[in-house]
N, C-alpha and C. Protein backbone atom coordinates (compact mmCIF):
# COMPACT_ATOMS: atom_id res chain seq x y z
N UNK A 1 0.83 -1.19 0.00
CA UNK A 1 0.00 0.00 0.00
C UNK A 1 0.87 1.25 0.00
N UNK A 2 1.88 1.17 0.91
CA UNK A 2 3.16 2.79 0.53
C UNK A 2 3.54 2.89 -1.05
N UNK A 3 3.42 1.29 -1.20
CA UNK A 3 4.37 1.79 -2.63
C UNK A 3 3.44 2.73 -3.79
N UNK A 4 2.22 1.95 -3.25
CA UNK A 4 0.55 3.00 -4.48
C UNK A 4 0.78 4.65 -4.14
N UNK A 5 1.22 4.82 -2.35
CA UNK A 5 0.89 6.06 -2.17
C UNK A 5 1.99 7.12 -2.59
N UNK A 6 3.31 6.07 -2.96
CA UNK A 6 4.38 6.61 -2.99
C UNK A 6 4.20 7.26 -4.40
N UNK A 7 4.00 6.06 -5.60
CA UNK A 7 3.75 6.44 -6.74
C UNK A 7 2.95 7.54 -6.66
N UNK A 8 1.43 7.62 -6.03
CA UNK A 8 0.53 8.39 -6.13
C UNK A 8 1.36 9.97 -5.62
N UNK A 9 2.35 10.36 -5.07
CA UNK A 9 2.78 11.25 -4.74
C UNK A 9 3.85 11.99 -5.60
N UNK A 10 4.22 11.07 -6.38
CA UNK A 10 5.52 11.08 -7.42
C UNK A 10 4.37 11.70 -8.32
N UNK A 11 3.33 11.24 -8.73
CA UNK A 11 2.52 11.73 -9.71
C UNK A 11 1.88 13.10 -9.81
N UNK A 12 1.24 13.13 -8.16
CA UNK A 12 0.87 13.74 -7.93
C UNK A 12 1.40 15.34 -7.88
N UNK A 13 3.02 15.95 -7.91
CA UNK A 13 4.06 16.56 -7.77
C UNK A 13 4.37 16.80 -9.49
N UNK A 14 4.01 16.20 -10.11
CA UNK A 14 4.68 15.47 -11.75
C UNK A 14 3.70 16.64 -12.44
N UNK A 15 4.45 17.63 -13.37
CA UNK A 15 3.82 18.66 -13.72
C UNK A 15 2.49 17.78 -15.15
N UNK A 16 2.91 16.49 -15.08
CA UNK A 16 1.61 15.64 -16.22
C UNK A 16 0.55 15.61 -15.22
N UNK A 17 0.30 15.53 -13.64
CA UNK A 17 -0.58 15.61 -13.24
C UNK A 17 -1.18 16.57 -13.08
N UNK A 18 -1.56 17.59 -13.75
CA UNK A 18 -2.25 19.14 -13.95
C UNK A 18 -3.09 18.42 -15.31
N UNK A 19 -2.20 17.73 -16.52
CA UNK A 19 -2.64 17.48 -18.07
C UNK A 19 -3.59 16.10 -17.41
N UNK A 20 -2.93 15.37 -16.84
CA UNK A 20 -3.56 14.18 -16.70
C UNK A 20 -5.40 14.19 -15.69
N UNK A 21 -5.59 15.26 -15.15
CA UNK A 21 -7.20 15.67 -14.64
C UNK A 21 -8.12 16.57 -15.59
N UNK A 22 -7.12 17.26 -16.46
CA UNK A 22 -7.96 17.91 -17.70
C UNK A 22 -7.89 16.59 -18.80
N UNK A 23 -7.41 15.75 -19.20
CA UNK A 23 -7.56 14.58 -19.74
C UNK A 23 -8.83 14.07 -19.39
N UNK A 24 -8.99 13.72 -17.80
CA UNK A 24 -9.99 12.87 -17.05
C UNK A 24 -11.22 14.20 -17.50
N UNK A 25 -11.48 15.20 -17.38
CA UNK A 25 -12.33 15.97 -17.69
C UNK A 25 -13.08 15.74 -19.27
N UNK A 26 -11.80 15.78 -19.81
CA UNK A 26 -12.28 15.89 -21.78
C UNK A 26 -13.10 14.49 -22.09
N UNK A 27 -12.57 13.63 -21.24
CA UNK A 27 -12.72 11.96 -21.37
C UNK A 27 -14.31 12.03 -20.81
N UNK A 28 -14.62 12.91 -19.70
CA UNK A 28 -15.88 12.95 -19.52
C UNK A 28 -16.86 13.26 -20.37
N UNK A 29 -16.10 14.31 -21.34
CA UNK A 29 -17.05 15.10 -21.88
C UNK A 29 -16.90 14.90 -23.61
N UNK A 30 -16.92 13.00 -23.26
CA UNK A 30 -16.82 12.47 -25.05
C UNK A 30 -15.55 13.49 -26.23
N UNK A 31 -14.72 12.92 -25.42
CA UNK A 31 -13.64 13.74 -26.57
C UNK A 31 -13.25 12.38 -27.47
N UNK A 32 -13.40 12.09 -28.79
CA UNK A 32 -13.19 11.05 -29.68
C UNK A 32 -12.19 10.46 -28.97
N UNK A 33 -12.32 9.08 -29.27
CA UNK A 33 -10.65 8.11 -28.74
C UNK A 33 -9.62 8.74 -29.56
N UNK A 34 -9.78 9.14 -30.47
CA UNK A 34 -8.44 9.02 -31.91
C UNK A 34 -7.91 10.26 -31.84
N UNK A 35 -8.41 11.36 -30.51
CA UNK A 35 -7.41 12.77 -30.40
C UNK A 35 -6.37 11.95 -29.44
N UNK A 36 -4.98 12.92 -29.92
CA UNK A 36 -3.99 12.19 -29.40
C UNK A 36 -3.84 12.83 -27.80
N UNK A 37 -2.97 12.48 -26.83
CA UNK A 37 -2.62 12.43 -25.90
C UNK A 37 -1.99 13.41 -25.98
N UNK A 38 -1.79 14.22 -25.19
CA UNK A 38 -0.82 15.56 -24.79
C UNK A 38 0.22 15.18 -24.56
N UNK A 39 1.67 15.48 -25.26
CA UNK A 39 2.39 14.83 -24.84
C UNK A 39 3.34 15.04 -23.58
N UNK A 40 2.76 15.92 -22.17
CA UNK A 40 3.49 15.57 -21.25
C UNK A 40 2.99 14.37 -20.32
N UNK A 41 1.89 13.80 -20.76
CA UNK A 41 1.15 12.73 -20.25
C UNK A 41 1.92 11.27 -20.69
N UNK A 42 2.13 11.25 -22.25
CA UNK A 42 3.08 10.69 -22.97
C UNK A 42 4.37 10.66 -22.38
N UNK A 43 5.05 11.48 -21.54
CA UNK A 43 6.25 11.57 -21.40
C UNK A 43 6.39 11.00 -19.53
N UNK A 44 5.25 11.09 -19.41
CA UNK A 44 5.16 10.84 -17.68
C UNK A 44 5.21 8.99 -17.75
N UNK A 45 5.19 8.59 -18.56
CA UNK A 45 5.37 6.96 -18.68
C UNK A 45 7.50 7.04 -18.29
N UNK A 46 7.84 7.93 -18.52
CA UNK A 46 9.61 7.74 -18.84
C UNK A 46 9.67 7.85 -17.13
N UNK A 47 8.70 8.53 -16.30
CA UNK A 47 9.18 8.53 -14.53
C UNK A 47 9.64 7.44 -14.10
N UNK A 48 11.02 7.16 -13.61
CA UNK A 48 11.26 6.29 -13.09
C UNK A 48 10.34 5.35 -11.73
N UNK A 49 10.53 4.50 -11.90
CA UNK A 49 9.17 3.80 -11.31
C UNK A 49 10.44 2.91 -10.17
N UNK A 50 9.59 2.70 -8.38
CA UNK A 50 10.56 1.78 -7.72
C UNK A 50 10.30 0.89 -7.86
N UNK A 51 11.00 -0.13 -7.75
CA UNK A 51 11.35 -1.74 -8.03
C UNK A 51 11.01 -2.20 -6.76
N UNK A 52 10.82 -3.43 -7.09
CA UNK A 52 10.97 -4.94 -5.93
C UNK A 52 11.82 -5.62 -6.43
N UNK A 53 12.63 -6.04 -4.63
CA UNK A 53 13.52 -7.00 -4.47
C UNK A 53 13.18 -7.50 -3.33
N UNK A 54 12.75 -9.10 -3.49
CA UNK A 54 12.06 -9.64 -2.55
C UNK A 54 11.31 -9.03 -1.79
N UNK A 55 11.13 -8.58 -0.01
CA UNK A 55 10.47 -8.02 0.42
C UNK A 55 10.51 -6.66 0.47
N UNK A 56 11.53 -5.99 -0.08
CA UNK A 56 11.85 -4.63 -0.21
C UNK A 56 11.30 -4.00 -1.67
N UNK A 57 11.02 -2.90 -1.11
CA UNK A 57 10.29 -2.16 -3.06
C UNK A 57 11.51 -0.74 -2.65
N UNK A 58 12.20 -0.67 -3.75
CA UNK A 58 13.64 0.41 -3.37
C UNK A 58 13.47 1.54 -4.79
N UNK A 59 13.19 2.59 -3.87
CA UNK A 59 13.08 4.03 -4.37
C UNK A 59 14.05 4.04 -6.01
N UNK A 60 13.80 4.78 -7.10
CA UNK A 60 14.60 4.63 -8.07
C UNK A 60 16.13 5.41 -7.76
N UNK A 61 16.39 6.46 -7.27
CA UNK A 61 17.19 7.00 -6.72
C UNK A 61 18.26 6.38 -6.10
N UNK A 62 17.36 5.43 -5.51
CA UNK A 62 18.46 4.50 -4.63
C UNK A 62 19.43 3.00 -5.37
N UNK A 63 18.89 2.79 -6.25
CA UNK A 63 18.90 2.07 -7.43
C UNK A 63 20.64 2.10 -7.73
N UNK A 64 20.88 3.28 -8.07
CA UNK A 64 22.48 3.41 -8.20
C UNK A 64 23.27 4.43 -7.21
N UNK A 65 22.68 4.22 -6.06
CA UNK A 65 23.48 4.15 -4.56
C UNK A 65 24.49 3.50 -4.49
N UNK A 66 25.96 4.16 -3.86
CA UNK A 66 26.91 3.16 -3.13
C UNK A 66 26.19 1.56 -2.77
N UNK A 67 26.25 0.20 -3.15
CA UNK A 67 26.39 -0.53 -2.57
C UNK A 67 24.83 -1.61 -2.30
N UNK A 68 24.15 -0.51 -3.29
CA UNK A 68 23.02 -1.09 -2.53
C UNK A 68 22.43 -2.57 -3.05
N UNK A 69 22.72 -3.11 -3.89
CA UNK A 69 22.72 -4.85 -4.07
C UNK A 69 23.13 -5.17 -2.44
N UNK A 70 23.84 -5.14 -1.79
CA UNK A 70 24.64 -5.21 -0.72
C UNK A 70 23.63 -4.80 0.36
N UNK A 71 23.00 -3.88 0.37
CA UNK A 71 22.35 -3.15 1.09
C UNK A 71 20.83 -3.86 1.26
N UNK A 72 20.41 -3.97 0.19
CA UNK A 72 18.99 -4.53 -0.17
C UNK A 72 19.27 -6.07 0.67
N UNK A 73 20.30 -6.92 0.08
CA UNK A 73 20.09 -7.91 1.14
C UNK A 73 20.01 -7.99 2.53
N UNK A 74 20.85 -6.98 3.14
CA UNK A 74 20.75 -7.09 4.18
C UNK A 74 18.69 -6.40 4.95
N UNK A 75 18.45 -5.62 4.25
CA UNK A 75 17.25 -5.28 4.55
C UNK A 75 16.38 -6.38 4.38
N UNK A 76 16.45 -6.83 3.33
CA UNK A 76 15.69 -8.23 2.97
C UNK A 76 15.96 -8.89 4.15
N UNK A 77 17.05 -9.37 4.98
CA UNK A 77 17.29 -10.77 5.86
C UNK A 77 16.68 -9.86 7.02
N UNK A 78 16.25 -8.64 7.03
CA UNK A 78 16.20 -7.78 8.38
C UNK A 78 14.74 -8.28 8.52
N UNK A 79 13.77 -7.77 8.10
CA UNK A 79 12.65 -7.83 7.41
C UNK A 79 11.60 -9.76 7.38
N UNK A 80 13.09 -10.54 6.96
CA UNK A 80 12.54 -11.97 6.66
C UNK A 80 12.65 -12.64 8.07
N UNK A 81 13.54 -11.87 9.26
CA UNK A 81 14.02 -12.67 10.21
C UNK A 81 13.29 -12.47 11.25
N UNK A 82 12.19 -10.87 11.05
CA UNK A 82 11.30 -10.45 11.94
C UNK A 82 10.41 -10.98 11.86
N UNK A 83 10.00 -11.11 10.26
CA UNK A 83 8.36 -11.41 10.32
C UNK A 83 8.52 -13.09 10.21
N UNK A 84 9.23 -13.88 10.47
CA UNK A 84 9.50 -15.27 10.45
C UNK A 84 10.02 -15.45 11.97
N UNK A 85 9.76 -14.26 12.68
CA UNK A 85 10.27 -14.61 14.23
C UNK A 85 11.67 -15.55 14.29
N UNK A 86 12.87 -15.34 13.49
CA UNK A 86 14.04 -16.12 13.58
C UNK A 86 14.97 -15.52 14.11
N UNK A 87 14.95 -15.73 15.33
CA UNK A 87 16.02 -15.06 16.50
C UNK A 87 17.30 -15.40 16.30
N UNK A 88 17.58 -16.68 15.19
CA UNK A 88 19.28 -16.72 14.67
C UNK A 88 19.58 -16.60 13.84
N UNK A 89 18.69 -15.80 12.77
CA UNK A 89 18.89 -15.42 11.94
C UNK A 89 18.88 -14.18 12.11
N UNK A 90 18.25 -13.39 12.59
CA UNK A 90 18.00 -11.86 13.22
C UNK A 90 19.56 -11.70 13.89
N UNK A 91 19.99 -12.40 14.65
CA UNK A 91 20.93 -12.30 15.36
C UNK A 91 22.45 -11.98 14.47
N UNK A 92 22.39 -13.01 13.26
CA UNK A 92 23.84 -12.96 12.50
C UNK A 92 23.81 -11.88 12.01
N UNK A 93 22.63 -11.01 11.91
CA UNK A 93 22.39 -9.58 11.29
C UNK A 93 23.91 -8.82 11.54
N UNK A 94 24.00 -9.01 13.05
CA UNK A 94 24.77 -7.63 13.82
C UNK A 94 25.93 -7.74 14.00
N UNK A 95 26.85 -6.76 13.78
CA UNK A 95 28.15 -7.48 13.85
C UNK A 95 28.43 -7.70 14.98
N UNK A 96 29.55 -8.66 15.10
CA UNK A 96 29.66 -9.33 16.34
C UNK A 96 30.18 -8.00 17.48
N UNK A 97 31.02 -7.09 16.93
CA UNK A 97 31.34 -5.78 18.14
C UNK A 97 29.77 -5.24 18.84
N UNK A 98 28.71 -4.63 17.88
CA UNK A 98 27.87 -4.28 18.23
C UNK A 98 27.13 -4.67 19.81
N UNK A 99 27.02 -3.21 20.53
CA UNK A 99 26.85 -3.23 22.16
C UNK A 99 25.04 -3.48 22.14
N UNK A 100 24.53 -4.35 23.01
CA UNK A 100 23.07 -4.22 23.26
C UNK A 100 22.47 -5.05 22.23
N UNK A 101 22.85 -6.19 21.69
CA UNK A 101 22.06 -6.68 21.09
C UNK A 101 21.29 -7.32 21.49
N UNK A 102 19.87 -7.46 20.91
CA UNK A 102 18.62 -8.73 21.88
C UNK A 102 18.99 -9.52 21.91
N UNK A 103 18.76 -9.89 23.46
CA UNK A 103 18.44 -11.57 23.36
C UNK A 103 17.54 -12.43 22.90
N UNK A 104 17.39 -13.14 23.01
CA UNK A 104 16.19 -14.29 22.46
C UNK A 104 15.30 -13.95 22.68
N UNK A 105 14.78 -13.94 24.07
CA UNK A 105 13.48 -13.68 24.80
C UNK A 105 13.42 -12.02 24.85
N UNK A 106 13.96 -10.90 24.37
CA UNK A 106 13.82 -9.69 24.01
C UNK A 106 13.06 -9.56 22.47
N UNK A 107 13.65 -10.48 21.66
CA UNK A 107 13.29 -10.62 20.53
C UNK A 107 12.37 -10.87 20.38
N UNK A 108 11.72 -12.04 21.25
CA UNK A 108 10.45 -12.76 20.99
C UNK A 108 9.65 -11.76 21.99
N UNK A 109 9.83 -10.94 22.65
CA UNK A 109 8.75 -9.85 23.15
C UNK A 109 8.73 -9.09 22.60
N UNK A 110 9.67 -8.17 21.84
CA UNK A 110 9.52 -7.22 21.08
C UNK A 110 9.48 -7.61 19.74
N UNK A 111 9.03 -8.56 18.95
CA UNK A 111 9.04 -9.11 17.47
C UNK A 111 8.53 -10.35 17.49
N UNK A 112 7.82 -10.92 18.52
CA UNK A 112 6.79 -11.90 18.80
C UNK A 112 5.81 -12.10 17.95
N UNK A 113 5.04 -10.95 17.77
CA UNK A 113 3.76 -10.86 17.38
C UNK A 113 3.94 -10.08 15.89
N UNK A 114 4.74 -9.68 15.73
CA UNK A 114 4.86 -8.53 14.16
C UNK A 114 4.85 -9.00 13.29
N UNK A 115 4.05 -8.28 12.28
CA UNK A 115 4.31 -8.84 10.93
C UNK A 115 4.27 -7.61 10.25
N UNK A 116 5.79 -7.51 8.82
CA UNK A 116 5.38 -6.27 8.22
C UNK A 116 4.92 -6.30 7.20
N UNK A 117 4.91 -4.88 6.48
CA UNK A 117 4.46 -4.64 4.89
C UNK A 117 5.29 -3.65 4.37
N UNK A 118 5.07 -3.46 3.37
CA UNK A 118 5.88 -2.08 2.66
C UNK A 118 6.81 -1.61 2.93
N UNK A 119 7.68 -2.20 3.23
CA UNK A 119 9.39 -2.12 3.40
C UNK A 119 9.38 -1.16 2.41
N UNK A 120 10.08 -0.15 2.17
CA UNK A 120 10.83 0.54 1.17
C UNK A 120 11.94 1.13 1.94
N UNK A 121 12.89 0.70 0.93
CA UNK A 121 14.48 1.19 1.05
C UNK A 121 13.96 3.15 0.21
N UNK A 122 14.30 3.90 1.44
CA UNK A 122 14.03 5.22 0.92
C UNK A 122 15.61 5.86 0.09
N UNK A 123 16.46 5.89 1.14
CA UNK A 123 17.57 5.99 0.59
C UNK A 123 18.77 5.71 1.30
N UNK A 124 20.05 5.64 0.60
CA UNK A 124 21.54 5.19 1.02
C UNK A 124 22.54 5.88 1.21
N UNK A 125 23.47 6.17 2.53
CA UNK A 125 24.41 7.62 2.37
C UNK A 125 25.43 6.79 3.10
N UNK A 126 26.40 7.54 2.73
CA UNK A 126 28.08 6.87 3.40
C UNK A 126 28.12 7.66 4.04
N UNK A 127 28.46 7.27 5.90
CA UNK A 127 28.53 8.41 6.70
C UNK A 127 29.67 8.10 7.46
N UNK A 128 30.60 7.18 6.68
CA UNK A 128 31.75 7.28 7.46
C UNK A 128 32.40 5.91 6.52
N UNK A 129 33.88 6.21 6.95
CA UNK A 129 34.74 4.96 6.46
C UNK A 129 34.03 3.60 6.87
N UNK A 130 33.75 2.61 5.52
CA UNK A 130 33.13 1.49 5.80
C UNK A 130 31.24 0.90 6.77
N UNK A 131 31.65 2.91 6.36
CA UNK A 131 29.47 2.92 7.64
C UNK A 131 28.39 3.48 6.19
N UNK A 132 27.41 2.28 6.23
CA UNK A 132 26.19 3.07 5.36
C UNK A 132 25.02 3.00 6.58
N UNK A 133 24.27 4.37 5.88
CA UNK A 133 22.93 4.57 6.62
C UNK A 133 21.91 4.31 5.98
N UNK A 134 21.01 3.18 5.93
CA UNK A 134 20.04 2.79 5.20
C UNK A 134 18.78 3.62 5.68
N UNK A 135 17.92 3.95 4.73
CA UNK A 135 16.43 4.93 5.59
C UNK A 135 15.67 4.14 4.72
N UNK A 136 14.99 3.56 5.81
CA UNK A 136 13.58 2.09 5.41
C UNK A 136 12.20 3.11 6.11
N UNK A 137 11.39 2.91 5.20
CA UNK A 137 9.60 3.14 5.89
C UNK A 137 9.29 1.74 5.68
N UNK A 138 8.39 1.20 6.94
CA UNK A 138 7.10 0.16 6.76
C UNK A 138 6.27 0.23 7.33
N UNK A 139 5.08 -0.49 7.71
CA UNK A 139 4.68 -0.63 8.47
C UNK A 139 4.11 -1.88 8.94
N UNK A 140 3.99 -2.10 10.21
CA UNK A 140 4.31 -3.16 11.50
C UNK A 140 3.02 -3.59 11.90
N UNK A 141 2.42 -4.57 12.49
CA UNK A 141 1.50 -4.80 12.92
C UNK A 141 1.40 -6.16 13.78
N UNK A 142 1.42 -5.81 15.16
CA UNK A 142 1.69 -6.49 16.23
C UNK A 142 0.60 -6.06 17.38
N UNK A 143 0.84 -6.51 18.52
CA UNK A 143 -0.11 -6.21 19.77
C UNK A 143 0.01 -5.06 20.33
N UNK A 144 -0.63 -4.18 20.40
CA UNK A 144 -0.57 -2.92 20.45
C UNK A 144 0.33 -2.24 21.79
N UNK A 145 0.10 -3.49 22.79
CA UNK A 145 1.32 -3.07 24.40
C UNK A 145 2.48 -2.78 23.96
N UNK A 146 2.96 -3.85 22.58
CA UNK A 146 4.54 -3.92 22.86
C UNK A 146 5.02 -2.71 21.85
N UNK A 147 4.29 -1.62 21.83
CA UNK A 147 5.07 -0.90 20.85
C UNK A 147 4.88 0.59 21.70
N UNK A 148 5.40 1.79 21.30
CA UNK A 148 5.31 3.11 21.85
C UNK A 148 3.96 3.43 21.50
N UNK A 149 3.49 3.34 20.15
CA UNK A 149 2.65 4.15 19.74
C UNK A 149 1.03 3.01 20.43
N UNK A 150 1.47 1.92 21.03
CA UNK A 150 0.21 1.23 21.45
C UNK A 150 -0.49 1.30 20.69
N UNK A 151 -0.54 1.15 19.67
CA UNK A 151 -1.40 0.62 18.45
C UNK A 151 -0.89 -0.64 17.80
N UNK A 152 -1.79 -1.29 17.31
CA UNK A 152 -1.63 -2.78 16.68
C UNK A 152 -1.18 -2.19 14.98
N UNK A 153 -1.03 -0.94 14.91
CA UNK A 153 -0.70 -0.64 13.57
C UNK A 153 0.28 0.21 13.12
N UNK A 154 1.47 0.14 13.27
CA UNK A 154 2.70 1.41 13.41
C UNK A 154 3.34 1.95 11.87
N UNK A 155 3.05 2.56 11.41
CA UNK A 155 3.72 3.10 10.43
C UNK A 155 5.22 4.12 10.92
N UNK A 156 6.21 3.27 10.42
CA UNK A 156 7.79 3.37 10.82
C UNK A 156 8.61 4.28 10.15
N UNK A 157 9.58 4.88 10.42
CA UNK A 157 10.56 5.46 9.27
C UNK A 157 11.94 5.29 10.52
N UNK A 158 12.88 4.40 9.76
CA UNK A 158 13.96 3.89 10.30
C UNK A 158 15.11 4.28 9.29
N UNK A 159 16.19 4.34 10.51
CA UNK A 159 17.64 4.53 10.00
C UNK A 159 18.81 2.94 9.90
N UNK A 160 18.68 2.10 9.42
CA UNK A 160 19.84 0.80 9.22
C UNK A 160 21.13 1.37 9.55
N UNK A 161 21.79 1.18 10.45
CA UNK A 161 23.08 1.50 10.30
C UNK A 161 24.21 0.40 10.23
N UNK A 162 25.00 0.64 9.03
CA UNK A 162 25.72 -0.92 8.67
C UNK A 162 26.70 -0.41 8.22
N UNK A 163 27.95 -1.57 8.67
CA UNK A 163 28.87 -1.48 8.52
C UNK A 163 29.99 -2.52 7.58
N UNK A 164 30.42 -2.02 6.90
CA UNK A 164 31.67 -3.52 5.85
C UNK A 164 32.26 -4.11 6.48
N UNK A 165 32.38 -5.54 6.78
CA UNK A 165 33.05 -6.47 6.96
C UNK A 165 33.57 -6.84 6.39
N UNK A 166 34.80 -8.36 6.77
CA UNK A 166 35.20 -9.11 5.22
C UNK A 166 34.28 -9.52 5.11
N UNK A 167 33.53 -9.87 5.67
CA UNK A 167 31.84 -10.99 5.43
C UNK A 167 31.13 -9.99 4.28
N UNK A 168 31.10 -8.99 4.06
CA UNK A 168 29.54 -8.18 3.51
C UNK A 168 29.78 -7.27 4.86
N UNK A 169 28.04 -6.68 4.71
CA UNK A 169 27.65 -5.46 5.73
C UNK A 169 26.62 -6.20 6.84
N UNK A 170 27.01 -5.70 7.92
CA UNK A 170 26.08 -6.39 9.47
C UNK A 170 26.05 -4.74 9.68
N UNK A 171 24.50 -4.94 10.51
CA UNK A 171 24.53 -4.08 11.03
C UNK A 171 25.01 -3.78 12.43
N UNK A 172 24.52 -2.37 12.77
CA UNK A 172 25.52 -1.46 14.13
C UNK A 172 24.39 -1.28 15.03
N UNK A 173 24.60 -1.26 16.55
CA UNK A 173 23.70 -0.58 17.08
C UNK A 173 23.76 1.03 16.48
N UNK A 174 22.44 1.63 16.58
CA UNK A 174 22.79 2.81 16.55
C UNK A 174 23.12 3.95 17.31
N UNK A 175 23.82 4.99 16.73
CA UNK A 175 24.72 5.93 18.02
C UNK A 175 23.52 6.85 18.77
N UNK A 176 24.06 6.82 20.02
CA UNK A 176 23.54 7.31 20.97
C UNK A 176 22.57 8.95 20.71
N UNK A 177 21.41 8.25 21.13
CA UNK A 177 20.29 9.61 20.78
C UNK A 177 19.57 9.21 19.63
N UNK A 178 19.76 8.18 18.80
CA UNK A 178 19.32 7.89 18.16
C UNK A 178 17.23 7.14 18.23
N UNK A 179 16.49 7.83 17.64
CA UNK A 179 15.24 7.48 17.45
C UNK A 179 14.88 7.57 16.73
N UNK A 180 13.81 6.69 16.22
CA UNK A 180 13.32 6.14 14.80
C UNK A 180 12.11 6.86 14.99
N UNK A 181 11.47 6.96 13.49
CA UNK A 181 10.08 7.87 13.91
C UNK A 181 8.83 6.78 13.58
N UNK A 182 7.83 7.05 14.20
CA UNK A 182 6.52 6.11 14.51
C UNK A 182 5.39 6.65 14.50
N UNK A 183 4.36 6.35 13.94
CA UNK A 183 2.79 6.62 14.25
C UNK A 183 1.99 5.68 13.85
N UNK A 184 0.96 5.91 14.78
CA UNK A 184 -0.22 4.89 14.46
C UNK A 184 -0.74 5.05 13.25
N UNK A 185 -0.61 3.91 12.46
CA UNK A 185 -1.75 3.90 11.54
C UNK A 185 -3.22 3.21 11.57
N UNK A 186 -3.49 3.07 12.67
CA UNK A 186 -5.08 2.14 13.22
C UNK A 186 -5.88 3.24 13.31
């Protein structure tokens, strides 16, 4: 459903959507099939459109980001390990330095009950030697106690913070002060 609203916003911003409601108007008002199309309506087909990769749908922008084949998997295993409740798979996520990682039974209280949707990889920035910052929206839907917003319906906007290994990229706890943003969507 983000990804309809996402498009719908890309469009919506898209100087063809001014041509494209006087279109819907003329169309009301029996304009022959065989007049042609205006062509910035014609040209709004060339908007880059975001993709899916597995559970992730990734912004076009982000597309030819530093790294992000690299990146996308790891969001993908982030994503597959929550909503599959796999606490050892969730776990190999992080690199092994990383301070505060869940335990088992943290995991299974706080990612017990969740299941997501609409992952989108928003975008990818290098914020340091061997550090990317991934920015994911989804939204979550679990028992409404275990979350801030106490709703069974959280619409998310998160920061990934990951780091290069020889392995690939694990992620980092993130640095101090760090908060993700949240609201109910119920």
């Amino acid at each position: 459903m983000l990804g309809v609203a996402t498009v719908a916003v890309v469009f919506a911003g898209h100087p063809a959507a001014a041509d494209r409601t006087s279109l819907d108007r003329h169309q009301t008002t029996n304009v022959p099939a065989s007049t042609s199309l205006p062509s910035a309506i014609v040209s709004s087909a060339s908007v880059p459109q975001p993709t899916v990769d597995g559970l992730v749908t990734i912004e076009p922008d982000v597309v030819t980001a530093p790294h992000e084949a690299a990146v996308v998997g790891v969001v993908n295993r982030y994503f597959g390990a929550i909503d599959g409740h796999a606490y050892r798979v969730f776990e190999k996520l992080f690199s092994p330095a990383a301070p505060g990682k869940l335990s088992a039974a943290m995991f299974r209280l706080d990612y017990g009950t969740t299941s997501d949707s609409a992952a989108t990889l928003r975008s990818i920035g290098v914020i340091g030697p061997r550090r990317i910052d991934a920015v994911v929206t989804f939204t979550s839907y679990q028992q409404a106690r275990i979350i801030p917003t106490q709703s069974s319906c959280t619409a998310w906007r998160i920061s990934l913070h990951l780091i290069r290994t020889s392995h690939g990229f694990l992620l980092e706890t993130p640095p101090n002060g760090y908060q993700p943003s949240s609201r109910s969507c119920s």
